[in-house]
C-alpha atoms as a PDB file:
ATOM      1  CA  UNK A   1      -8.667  -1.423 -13.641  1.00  0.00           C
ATOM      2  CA  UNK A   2     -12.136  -1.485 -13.069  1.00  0.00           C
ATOM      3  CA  UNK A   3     -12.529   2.188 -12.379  1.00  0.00           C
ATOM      4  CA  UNK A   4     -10.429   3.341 -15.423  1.00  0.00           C
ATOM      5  CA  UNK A   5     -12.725   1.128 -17.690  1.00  0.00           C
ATOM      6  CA  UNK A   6     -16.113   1.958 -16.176  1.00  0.00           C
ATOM      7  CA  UNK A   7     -15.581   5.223 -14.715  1.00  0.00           C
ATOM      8  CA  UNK A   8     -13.353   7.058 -17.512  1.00  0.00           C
ATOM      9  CA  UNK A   9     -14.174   4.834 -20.054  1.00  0.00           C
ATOM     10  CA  UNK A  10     -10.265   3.961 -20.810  1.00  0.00           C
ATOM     11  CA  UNK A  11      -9.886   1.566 -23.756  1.00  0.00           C
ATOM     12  CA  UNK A  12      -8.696  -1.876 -22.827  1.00  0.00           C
ATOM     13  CA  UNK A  13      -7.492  -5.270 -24.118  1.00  0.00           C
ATOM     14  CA  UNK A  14      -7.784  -8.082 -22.364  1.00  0.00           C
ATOM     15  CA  UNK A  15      -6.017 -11.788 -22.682  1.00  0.00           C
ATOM     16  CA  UNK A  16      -6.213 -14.742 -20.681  1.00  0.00           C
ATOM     17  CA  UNK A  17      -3.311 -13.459 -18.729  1.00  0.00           C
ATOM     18  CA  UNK A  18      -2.904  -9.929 -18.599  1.00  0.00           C
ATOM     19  CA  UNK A  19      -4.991  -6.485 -19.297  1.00  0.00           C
ATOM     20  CA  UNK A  20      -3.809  -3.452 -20.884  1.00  0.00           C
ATOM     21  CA  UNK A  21      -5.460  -0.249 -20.325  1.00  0.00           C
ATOM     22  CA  UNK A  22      -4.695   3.115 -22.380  1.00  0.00           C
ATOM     23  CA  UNK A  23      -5.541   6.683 -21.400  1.00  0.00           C
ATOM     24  CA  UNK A  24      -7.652   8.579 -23.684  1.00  0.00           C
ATOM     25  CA  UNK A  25      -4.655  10.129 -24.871  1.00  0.00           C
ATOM     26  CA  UNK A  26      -2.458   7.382 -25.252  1.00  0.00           C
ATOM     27  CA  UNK A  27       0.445   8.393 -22.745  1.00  0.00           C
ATOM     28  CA  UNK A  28      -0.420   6.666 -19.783  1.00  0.00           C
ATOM     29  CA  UNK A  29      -0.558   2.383 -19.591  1.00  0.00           C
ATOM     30  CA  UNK A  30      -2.057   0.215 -17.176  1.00  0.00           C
ATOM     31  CA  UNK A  31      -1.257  -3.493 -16.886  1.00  0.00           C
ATOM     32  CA  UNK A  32      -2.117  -6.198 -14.795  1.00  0.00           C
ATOM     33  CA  UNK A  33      -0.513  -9.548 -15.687  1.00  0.00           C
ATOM     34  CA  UNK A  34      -0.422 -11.867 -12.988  1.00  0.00           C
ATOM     35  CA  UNK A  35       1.634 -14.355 -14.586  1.00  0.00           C
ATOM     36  CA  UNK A  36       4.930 -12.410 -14.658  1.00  0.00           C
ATOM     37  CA  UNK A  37       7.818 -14.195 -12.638  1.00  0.00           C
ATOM     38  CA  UNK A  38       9.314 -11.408 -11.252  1.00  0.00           C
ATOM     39  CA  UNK A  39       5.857 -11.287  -9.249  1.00  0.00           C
ATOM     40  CA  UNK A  40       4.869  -6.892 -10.139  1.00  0.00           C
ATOM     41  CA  UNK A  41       1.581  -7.945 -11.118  1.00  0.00           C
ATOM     42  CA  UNK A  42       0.955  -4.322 -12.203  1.00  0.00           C
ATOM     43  CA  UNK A  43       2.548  -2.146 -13.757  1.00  0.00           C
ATOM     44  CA  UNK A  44       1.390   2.202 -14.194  1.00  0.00           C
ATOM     45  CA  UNK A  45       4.163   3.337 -17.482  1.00  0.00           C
ATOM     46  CA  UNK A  46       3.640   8.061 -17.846  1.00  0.00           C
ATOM     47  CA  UNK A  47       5.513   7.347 -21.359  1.00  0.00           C
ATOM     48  CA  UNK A  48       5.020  11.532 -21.395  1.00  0.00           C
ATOM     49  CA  UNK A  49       6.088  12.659 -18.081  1.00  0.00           C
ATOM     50  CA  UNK A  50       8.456   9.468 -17.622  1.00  0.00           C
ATOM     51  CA  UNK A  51       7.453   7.818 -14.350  1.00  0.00           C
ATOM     52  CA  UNK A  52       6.593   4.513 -13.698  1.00  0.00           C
ATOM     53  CA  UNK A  53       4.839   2.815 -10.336  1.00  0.00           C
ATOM     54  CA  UNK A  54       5.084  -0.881  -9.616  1.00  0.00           C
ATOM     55  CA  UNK A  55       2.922  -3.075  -7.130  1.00  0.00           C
ATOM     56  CA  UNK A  56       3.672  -6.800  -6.500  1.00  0.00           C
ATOM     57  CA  UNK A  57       0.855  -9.047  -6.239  1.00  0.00           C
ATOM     58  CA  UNK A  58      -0.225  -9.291  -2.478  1.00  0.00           C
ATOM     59  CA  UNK A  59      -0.173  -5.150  -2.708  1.00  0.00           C
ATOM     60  CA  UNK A  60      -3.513  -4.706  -1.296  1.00  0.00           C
ATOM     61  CA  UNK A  61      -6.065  -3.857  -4.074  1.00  0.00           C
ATOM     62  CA  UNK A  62      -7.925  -1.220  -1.998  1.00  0.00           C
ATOM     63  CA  UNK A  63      -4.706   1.000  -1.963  1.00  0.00           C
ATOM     64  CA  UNK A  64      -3.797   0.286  -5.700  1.00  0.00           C
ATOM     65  CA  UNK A  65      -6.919   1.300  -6.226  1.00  0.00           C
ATOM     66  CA  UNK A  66      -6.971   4.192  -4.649  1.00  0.00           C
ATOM     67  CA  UNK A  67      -3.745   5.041  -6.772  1.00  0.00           C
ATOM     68  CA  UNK A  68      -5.243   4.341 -10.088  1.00  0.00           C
ATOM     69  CA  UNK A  69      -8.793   6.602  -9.094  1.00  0.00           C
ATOM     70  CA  UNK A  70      -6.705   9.251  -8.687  1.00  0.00           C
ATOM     71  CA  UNK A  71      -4.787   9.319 -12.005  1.00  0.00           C
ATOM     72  CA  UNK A  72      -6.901  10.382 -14.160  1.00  0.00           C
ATOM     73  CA  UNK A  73      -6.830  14.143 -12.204  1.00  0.00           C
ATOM     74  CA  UNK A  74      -3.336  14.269 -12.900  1.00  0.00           C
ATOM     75  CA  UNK A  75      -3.882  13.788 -16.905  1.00  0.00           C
ATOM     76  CA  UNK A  76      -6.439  17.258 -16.388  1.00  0.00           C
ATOM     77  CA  UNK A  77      -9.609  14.603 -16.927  1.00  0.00           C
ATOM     78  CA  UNK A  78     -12.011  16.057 -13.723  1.00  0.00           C
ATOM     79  CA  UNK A  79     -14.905  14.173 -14.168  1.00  0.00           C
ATOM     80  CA  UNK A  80     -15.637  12.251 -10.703  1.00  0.00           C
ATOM     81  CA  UNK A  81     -13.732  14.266  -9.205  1.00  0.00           C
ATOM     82  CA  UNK A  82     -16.566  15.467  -6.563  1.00  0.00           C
ATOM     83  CA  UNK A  83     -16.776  11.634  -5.847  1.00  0.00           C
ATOM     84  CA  UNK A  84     -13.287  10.530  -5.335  1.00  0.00           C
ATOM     85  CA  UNK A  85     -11.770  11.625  -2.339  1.00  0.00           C
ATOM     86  CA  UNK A  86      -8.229  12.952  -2.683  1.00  0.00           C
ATOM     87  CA  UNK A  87      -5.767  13.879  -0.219  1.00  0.00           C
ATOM     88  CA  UNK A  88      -3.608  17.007  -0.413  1.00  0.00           C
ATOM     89  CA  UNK A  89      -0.802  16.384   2.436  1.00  0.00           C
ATOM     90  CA  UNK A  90       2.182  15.193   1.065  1.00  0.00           C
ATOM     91  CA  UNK A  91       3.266  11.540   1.562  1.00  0.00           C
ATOM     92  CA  UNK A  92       5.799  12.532   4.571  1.00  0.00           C
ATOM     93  CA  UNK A  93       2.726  14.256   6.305  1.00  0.00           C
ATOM     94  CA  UNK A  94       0.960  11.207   6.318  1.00  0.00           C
ATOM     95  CA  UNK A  95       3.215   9.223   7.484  1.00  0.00           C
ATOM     96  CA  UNK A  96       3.441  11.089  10.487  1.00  0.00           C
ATOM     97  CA  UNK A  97      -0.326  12.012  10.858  1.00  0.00           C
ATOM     98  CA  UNK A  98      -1.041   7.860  10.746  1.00  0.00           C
ATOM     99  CA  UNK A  99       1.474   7.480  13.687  1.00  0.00           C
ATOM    100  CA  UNK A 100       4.433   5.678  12.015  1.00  0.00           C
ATOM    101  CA  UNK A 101       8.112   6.204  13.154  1.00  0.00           C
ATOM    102  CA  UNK A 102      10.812   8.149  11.633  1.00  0.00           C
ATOM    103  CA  UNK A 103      14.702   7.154  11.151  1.00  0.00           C
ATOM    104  CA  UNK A 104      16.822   9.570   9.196  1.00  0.00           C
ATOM    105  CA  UNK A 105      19.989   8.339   7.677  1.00  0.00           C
ATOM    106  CA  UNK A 106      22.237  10.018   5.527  1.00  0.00           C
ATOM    107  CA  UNK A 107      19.496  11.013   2.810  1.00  0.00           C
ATOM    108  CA  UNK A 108      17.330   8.558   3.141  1.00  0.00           C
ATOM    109  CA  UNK A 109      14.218   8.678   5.581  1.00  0.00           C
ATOM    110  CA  UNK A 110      12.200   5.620   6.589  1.00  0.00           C
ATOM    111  CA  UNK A 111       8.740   5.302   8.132  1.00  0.00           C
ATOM    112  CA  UNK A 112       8.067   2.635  10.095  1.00  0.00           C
ATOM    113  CA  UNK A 113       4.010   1.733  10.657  1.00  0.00           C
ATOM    114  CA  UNK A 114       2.776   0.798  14.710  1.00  0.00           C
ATOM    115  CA  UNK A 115       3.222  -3.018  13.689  1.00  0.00           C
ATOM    116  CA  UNK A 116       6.505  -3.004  12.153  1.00  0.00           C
ATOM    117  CA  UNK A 117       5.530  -4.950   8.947  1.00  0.00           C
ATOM    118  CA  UNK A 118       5.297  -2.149   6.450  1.00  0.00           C
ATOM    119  CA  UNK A 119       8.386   0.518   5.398  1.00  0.00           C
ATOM    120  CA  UNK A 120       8.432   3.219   3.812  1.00  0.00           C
ATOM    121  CA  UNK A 121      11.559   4.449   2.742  1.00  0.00           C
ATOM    122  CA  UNK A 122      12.233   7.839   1.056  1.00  0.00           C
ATOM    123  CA  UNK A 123      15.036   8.435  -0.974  1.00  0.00           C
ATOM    124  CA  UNK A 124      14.975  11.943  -2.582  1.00  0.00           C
ATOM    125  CA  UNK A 125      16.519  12.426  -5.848  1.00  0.00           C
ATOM    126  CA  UNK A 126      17.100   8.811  -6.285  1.00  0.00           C
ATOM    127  CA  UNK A 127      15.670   7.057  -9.637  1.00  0.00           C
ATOM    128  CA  UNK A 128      12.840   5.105  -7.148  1.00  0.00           C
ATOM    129  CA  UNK A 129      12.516   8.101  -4.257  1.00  0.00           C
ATOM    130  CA  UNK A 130       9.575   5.849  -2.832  1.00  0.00           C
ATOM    131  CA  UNK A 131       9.600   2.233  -1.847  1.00  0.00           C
ATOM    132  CA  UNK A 132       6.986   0.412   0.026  1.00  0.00           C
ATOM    133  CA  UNK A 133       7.677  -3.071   1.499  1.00  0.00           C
ATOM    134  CA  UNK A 134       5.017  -4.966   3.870  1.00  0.00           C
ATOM    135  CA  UNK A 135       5.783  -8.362   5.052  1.00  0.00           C
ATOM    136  CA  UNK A 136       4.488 -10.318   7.866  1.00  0.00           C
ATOM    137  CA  UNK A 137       7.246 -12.059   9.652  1.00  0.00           C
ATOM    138  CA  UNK A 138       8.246 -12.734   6.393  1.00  0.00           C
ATOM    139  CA  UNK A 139       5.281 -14.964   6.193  1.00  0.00           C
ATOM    140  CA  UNK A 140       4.136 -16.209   2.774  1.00  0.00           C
ATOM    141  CA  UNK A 141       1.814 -14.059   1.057  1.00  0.00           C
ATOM    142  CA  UNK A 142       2.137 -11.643   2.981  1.00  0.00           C
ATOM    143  CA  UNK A 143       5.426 -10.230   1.340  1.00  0.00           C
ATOM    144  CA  UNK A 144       4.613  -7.425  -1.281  1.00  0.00           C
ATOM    145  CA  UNK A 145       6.221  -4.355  -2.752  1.00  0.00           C
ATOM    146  CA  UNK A 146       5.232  -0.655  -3.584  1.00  0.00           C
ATOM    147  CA  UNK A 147       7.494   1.169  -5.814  1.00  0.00           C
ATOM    148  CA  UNK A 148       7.519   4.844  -7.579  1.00  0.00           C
ATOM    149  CA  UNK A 149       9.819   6.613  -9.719  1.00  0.00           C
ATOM    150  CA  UNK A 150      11.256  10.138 -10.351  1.00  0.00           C
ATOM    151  CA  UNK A 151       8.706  11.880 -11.510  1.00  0.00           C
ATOM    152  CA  UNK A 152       5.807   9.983 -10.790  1.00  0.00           C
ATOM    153  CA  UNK A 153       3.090  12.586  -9.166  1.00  0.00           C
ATOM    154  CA  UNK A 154       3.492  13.068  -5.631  1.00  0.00           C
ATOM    155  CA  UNK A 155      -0.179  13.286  -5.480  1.00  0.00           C
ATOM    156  CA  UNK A 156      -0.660   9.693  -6.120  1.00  0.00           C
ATOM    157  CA  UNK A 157       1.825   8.740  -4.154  1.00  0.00           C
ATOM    158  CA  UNK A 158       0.239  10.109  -1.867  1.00  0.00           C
ATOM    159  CA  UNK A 159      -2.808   8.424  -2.149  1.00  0.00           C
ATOM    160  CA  UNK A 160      -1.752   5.119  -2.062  1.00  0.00           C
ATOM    161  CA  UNK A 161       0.117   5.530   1.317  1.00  0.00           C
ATOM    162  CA  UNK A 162      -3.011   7.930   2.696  1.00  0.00           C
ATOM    163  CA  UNK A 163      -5.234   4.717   2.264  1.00  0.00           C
ATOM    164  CA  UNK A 164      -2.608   1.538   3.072  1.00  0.00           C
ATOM    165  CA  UNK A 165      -2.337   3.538   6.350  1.00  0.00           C
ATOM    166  CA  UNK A 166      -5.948   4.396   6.462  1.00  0.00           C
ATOM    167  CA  UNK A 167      -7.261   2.330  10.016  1.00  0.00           C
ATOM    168  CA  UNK A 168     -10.528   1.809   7.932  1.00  0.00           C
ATOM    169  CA  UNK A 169     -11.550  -1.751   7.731  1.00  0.00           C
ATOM    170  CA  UNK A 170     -11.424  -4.061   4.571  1.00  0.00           C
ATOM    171  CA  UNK A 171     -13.401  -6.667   3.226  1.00  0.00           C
ATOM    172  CA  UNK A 172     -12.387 -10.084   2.855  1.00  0.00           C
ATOM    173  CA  UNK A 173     -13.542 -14.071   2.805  1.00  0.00           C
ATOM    174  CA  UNK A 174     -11.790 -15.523   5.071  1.00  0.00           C
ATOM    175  CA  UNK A 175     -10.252 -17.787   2.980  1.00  0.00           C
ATOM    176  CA  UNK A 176      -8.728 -14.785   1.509  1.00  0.00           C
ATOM    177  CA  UNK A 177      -6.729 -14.027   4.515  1.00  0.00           C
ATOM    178  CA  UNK A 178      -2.960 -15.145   4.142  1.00  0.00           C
ATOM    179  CA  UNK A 179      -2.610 -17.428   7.079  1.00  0.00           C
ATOM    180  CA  UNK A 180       0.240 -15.443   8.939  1.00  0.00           C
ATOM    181  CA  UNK A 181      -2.207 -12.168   8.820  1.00  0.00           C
ATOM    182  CA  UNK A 182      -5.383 -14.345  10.447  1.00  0.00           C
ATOM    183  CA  UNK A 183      -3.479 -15.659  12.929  1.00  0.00           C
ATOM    184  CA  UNK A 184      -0.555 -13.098  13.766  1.00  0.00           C
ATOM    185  CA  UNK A 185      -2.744 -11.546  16.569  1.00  0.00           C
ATOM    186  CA  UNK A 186      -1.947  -8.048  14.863  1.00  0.00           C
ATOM    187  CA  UNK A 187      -4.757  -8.070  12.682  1.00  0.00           C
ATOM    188  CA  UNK A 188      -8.441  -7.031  13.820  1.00  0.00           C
ATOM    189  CA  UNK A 189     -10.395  -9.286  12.116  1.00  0.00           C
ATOM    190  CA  UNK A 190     -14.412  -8.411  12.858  1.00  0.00           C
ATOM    191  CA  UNK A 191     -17.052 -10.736  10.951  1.00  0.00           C
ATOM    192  CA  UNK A 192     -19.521  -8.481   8.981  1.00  0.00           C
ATOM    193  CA  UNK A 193     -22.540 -10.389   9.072  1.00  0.00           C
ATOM    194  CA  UNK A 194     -25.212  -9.103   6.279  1.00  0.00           C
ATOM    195  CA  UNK A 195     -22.786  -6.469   4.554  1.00  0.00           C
ATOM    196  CA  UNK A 196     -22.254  -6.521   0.806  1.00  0.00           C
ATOM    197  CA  UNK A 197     -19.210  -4.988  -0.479  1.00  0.00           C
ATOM    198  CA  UNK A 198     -18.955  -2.405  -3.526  1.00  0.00           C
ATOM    199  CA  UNK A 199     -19.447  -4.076  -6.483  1.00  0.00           C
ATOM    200  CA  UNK A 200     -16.672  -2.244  -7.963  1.00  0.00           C
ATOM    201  CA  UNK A 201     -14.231  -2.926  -5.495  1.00  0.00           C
ATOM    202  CA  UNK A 202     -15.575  -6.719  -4.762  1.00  0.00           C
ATOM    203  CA  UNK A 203     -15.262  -6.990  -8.935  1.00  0.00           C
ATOM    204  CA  UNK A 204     -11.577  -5.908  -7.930  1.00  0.00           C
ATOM    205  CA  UNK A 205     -10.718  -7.937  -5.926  1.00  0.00           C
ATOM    206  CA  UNK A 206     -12.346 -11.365  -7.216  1.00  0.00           C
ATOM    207  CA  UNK A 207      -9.591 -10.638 -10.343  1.00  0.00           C
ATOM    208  CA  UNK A 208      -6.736 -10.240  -7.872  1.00  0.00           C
ATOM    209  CA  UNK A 209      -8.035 -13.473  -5.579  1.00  0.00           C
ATOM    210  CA  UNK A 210      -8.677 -15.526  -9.042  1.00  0.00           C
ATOM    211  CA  UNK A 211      -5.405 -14.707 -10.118  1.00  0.00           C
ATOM    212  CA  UNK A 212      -3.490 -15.250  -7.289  1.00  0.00           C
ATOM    213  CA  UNK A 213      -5.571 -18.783  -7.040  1.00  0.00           C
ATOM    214  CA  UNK A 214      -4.191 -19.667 -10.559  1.00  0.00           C
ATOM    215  CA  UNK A 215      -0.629 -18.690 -10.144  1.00  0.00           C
ATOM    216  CA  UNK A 216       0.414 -19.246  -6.594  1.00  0.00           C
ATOM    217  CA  UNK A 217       2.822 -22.733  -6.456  1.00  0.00           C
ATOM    218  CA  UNK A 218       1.283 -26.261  -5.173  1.00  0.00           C
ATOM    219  CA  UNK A 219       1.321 -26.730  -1.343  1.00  0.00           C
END
């Protein structure tokens, strides 16, 4: 959200358990409500173009993120743009750049990452023609979905996938690590002694982390 608010300047409402952001326009919504119990803590609604993306809540916030920098471009707005990297290789073509298998089956294509825990499964001319699922041996918290309808912008799908796949590190407390990710042995987990994230992105993700906190069930 943060970029929308700060960088576009995006009007925005904000409860104790959800925030709404509005393009300039008015045709494209943002919200984030953590307290939903089907778990799609956000939620991107093109009433214009007719498309809507979905992210669960362990989705990781660098990738949705990513997603949400990049939408503004698509409404025409091109301020930023010299800052914020975009992509122009189609989501197929970085799948297979990053290294991830490929199964064909009738018309449906899935791409597999190195590790196994994350599929992405295309389904052209399908209502969803993109879903994303990541889990960790089906470990808790580390279970999330990705999902993008007809007509959402291929562009944007295409940056979320370019950086979930990206081998870049992340920044985390460890205590923010979901226990089956710290101690899987898939992970590369490198301490980063004297670093201090983006305040942006740390801003980011101290709203997913708090959220999660307040909403995740009693051990």
């Amino acid at each position: 959200m943060t970029p929308l608010v700060k960088g576009f300047g995006w009007p925005h409402q904000r409860t104790a358990n959800r925030i709404d952001v509005s393009s300039a326009c008015g045709s494209v919504q943002v919200t984030f409500e953590p307290s939903r119990p089907d778990g799609r803590w956000w939620i991107v609604h093109d009433h214009q173009a007719d498309w809507t993306a979905q992210f669960t809540g362990q989705t990781p916030v660098e990738a949705v993120t990513a997603f949400l920098q990049a939408l503004p471009k698509t409404l025409g707005d091109t301020r930023h743009a010299h800052r914020i990297e975009t992509v122009t290789s189609t989501p197929s073509e970085i799948a297979s750049a990053v290294g991830w298998s490929q199964s064909v089956e009738a018309q449906t294509t899935t791409y597999t990452s190195p590790d196994s825990h994350c599929r992405v499964t295309h389904q052209p001319g399908s209502e969803v023609p993109w879903h994303v699922e990541h889990s960790v041996y089906d470990g808790f918290d580390t279970h999330w979905t990705g999902t993008f309808t007809r007509n959402t912008p291929e562009q944007l799908v295409s940056q979320f996938l370019a950086n979930l796949s990206s081998s870049a590190p992340v920044e985390r407390l460890r205590h923010e690590i979901p226990y089956m990710a710290l101690h899987s042995g898939d992970a590369l987990i490198t301490p980063a002694a004297g670093t201090t994230p983006s305040p942006h992105l740390h801003h980011a993700v101290t709203d997913v982390v708090q959220a999660h906190a307040s909403h995740r069930p009693g051990r």
